[in-house]
Protein backbone atom coordinates (compact mmCIF):
# COMPACT_ATOMS: atom_id res chain seq x y z
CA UNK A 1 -48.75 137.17 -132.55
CA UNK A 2 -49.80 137.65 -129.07
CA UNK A 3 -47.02 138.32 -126.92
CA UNK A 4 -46.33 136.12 -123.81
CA UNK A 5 -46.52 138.03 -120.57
CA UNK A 6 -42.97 137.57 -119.81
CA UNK A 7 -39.67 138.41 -121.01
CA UNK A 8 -36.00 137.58 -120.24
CA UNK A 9 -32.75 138.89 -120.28
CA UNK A 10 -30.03 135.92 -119.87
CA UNK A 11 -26.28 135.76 -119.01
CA UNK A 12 -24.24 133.50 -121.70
CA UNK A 13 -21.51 131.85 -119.06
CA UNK A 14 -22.66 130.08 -116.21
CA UNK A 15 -26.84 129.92 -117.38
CA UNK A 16 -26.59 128.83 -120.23
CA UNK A 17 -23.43 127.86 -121.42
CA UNK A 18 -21.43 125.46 -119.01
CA UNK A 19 -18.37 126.93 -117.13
CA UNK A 20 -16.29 124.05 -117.64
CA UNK A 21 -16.99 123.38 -121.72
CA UNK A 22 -18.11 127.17 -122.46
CA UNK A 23 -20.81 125.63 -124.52
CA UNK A 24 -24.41 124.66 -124.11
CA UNK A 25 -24.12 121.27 -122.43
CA UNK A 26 -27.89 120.92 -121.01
CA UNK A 27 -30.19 118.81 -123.75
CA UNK A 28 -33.42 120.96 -123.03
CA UNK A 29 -31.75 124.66 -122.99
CA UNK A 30 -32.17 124.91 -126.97
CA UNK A 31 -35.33 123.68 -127.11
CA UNK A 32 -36.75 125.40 -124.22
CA UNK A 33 -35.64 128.87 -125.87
CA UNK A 34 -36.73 128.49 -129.02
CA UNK A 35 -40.15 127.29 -127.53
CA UNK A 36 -40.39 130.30 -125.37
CA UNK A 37 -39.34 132.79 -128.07
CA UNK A 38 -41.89 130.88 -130.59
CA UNK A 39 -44.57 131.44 -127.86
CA UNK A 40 -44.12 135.12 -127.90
CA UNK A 41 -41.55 135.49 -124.98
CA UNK A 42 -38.73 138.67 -125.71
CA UNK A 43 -35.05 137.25 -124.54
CA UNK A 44 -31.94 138.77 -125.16
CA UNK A 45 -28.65 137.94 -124.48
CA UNK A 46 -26.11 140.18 -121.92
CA UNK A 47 -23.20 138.75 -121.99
CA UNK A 48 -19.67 140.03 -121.99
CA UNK A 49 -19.12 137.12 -124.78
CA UNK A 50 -17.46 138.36 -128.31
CA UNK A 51 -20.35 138.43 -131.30
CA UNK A 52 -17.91 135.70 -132.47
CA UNK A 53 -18.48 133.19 -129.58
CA UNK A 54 -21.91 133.90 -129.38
CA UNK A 55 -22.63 132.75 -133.01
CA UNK A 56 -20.75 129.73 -132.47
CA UNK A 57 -21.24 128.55 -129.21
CA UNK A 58 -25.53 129.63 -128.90
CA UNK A 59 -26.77 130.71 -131.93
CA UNK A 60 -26.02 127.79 -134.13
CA UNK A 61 -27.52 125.24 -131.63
CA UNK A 62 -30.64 127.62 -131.38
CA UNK A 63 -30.40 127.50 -135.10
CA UNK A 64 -30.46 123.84 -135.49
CA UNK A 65 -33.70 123.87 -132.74
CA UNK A 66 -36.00 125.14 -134.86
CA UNK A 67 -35.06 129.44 -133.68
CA UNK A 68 -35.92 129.94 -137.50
CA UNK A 69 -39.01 128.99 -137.74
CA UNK A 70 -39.67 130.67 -134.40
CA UNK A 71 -38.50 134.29 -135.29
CA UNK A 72 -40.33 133.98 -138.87
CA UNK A 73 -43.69 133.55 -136.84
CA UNK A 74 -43.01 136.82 -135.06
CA UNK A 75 -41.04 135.81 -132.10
CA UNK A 76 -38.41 138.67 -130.83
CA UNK A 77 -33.98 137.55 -129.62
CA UNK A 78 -31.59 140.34 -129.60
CA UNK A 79 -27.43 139.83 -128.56
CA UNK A 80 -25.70 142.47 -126.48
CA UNK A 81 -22.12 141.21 -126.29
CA UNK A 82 -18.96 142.35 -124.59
CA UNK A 83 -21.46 144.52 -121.73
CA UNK A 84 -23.37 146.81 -124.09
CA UNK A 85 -20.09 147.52 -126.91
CA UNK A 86 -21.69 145.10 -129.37
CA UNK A 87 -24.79 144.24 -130.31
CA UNK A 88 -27.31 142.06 -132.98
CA UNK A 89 -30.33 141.43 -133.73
CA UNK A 90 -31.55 137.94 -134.89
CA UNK A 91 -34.03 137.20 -137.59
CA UNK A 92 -35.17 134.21 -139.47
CA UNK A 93 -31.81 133.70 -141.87
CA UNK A 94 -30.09 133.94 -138.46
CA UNK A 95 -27.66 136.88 -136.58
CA UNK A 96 -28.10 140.54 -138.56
CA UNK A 97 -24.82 143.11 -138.62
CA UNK A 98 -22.81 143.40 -135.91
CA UNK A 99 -23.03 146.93 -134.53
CA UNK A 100 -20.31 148.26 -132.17
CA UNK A 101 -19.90 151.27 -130.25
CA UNK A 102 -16.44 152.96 -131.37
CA UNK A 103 -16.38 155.24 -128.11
CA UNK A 104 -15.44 152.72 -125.71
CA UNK A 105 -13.07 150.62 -127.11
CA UNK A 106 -9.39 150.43 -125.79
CA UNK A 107 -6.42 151.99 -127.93
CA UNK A 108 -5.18 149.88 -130.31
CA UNK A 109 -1.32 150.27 -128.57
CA UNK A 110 -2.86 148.99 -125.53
CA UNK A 111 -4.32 145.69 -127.55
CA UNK A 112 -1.01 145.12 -128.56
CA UNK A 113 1.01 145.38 -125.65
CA UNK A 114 -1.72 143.10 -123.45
CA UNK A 115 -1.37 140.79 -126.69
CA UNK A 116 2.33 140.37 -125.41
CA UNK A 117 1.92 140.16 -122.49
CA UNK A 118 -0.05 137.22 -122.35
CA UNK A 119 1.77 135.57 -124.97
CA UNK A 120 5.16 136.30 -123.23
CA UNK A 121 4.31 135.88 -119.56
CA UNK A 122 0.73 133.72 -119.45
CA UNK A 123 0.60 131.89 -122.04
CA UNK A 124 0.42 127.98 -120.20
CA UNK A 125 -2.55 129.84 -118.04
CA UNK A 126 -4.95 131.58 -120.63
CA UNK A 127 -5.42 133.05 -123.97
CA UNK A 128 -5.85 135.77 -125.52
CA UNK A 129 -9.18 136.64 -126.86
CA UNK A 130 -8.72 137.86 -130.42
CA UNK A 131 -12.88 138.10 -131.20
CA UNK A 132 -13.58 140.68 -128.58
CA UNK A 133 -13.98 144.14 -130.44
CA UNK A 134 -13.72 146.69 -127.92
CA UNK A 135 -13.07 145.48 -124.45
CA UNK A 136 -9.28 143.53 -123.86
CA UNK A 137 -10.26 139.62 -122.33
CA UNK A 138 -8.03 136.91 -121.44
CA UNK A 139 -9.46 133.30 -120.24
CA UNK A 140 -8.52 130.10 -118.66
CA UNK A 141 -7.07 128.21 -120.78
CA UNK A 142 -10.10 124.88 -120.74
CA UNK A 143 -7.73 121.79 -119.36
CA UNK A 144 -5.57 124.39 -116.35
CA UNK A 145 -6.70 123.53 -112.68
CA UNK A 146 -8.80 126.67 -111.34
CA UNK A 147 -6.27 127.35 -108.66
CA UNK A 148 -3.39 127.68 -111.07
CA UNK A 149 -5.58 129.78 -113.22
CA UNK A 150 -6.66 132.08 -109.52
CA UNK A 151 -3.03 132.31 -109.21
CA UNK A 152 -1.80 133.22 -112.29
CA UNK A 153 -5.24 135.32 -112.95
CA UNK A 154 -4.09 137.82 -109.79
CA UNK A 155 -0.79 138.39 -111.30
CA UNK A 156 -2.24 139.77 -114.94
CA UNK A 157 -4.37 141.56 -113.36
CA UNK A 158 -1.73 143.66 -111.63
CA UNK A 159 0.03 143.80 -114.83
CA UNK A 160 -2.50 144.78 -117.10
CA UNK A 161 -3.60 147.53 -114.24
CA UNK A 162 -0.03 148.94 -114.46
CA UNK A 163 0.10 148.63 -118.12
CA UNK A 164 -3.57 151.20 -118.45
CA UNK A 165 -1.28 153.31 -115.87
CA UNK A 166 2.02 153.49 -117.61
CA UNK A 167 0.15 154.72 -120.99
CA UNK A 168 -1.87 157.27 -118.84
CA UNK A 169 -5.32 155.96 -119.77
CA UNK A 170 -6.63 156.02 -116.37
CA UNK A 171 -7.53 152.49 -114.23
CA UNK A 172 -9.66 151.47 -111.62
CA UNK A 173 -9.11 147.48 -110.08
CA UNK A 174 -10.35 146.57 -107.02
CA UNK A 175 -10.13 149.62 -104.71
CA UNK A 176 -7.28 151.61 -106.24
CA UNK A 177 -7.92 154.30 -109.25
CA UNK A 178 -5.27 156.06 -110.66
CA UNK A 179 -7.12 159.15 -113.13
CA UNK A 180 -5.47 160.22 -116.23
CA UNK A 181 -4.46 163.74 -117.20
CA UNK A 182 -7.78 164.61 -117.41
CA UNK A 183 -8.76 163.35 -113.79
CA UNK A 184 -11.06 160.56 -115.02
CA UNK A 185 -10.96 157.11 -114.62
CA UNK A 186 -12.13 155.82 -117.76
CA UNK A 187 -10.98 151.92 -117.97
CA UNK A 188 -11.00 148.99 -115.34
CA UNK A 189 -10.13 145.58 -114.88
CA UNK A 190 -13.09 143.19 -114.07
CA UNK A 191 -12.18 139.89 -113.11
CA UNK A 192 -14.43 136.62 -113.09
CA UNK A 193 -14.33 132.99 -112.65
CA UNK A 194 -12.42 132.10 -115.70
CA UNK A 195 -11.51 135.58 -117.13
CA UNK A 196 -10.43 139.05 -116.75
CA UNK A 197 -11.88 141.85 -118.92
CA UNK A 198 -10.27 145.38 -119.62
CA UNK A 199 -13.15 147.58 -120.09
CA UNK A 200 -14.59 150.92 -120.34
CA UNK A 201 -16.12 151.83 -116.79
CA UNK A 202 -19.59 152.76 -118.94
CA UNK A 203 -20.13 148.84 -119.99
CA UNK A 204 -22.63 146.73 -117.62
CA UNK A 205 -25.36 144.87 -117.72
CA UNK A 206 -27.63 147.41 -117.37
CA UNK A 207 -26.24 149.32 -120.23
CA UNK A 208 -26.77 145.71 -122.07
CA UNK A 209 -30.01 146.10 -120.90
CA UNK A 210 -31.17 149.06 -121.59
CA UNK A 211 -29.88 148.76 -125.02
CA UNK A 212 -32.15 145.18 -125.25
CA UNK A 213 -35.06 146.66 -124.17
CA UNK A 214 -35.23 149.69 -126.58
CA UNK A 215 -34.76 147.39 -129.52
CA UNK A 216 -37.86 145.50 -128.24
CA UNK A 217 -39.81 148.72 -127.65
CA UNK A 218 -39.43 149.57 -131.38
CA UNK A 219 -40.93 145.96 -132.42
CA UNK A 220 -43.75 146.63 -130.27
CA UNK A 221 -45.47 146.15 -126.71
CA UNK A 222 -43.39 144.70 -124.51
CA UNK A 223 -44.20 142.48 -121.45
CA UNK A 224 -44.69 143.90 -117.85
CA UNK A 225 -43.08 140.95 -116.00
CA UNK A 226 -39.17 140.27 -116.61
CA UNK A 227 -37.15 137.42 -115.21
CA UNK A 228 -32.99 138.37 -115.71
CA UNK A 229 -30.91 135.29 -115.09
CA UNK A 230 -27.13 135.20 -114.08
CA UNK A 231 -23.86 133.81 -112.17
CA UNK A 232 -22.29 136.86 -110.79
CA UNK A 233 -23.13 140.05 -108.73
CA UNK A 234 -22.82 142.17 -111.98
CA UNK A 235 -25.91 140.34 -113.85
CA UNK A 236 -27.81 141.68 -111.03
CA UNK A 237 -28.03 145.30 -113.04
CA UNK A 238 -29.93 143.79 -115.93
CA UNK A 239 -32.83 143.51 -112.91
CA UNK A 240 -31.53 147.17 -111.75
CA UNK A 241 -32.46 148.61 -114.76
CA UNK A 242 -35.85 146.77 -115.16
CA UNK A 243 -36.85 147.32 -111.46
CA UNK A 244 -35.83 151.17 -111.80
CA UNK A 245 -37.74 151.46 -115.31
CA UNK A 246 -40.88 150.44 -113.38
CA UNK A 247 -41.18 146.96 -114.73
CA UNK A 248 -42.16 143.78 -112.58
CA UNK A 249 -39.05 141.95 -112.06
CA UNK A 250 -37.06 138.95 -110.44
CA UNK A 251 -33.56 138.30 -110.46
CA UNK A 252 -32.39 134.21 -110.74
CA UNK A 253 -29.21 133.77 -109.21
CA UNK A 254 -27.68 130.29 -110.73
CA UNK A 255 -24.55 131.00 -108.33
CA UNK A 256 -25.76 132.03 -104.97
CA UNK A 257 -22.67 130.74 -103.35
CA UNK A 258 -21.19 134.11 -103.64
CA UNK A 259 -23.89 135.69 -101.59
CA UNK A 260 -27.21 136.59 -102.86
CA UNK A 261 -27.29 140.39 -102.74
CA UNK A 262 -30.17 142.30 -101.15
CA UNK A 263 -32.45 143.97 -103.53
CA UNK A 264 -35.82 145.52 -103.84
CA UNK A 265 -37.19 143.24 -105.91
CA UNK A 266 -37.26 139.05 -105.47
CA UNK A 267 -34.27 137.09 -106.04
CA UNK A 268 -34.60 133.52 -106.97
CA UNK A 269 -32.58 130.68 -106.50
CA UNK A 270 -33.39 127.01 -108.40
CA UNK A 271 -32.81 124.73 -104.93
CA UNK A 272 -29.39 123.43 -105.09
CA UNK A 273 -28.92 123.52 -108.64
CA UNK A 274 -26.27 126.20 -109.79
CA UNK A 275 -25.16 127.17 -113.30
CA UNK A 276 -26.52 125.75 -116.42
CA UNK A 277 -28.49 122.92 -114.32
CA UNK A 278 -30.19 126.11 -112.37
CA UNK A 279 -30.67 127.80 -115.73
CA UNK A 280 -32.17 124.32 -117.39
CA UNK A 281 -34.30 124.17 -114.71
CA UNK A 282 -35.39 127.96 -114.35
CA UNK A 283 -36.51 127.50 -118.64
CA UNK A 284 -37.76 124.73 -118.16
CA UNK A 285 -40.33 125.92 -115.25
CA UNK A 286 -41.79 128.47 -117.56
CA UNK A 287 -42.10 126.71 -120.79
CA UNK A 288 -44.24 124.37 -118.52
CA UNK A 289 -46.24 127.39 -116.83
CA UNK A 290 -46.61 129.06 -120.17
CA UNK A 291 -47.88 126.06 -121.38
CA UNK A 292 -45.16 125.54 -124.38
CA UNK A 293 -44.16 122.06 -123.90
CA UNK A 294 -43.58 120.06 -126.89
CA UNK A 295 -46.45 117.56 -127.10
């Protein structure tokens, strides 16, 4: 199978999946993947998603596309989930074993207690998110108004900071770091639009991308020209990575509203469109260049 000169590394929330339903809301995103990955186009998945939501919520409408039949004639998907801590491949019969890096994952105490927290404290502002297998997430909870979510968001935060403190883990958030015994900082909070993530400070997008890229590379040749698509100033690394391992890339921003960062390589924005409309749209432009539309 000749492989298309492109390949992509995609952001779950905000490209593909809709913000507001956390599903795939857009009619021609499955489609358009499964047509690029049947025509020989590499994507993998960074997200900071659980394994759990990413089988639900992408893989089984890529499934019911037609992503079979595409992977059986030699096409290439790999899932990075929670930043780089989890990771599978995807083959014809669908998702392989889940693989997860023990070395970064948060005390089980520290599960517990954050567990508690949220159920004591936050529980009419978000869940907790039992799939996740080595970071500690909470979300919005779907139906709450995003300013009462902003609100209530800020104060876990502080908590959950002062809870990696009080157990002497060591905690970055925001601009304050308080090392452990050791003098490292080895956790931090990472907030986004509709969730906060405890986390190892090693876990990024580029780590997520680094990891997607040497599963390729064992497959075979890989493309020279990348696209990386994403909604926040962390999805910029996936590009980072590709840009400093000498490949041809472009970043897509699908939310530019919160400032397109400067970069050495070209960052693309899809008009006024934003989210999953900008990543429709950005799939959409090169199953038509790449000549893969359905006939």
């Amino acid at each position: 199978m000749t492989t298309a000169p492109l390949g992509l590394l995609l952001d779950i929330d905000g490209p593909i999946a809709s913000p507001v339903t956390r599903s795939i809301v857009q009619p021609s995103i499955p489609g358009d993947l499964v047509r690029l990955v049947g025509g020989g186009v590499p994507i993998a998945f960074i997200t900071g998603r659980s394994d759990t939501f990413v089988r639900k919520h992408v893989v089984k409408p890529l499934m019911a596309a037609g992503l079979s039949a595409a992977l059986a004639g030699g096409g290439r998907m790999f899932v990075v989930c929670e930043k780089g801590a989890v990771w599978f491949t995807m083959g014809p019969e669908g998702p392989g074993e889940v693989e997860i890096d023990e070395t970064v994952a948060l005390p089980p105490e520290f599960v517990a207690g954050i567990r508690t927290l949220v159920h004591e404290r936050f529980s009419h502002q978000m869940f907790f998110d039992e799939t996740k297998r080595a970071m500690v997430s909470v979300e919005q909870l779907p139906a709450l108004d995003a300013e009462v979510y902003r609100a209530a968001q800020s104060e876990y935060n502080e908590a959950a900071f002062e809870a990696l403190v009080e157990r002497g883990l060591g905690a970055r958030y925001g601009d304050r770091e308080v090392p452990n015994a050791a003098g490292d900082v080895p956790f931090r909070i990472d907030p986004t639009i509709i969730a906060s993530d405890v986390e190892s400070v090693t876990l990024d997008k580029d780590r997520g991308a680094e990891r997607a890229l040497s599963y390729f590379q064992e497959l075979g040749d890989v493309p020279t020209v990348w696209r990386s698509v994403g909604d926040s100033r962390g999805d910029y690394k996936m590009a980072d990575y590709l840009y400093e391992a000498g490949y041809d890339v472009a970043h897509v921003d699908v939310r530019p509203a919160d400032g397109v960062l400067e970069r050495p390589y070209r960052v693309i924005v899809e008009g006024d469109l934003v989210h999953d409309e900008a990543g429709a749209a950005f799939l959409r432009h090169w199953v038509d260049k790449l000549g893969l539309a359905a006939g």
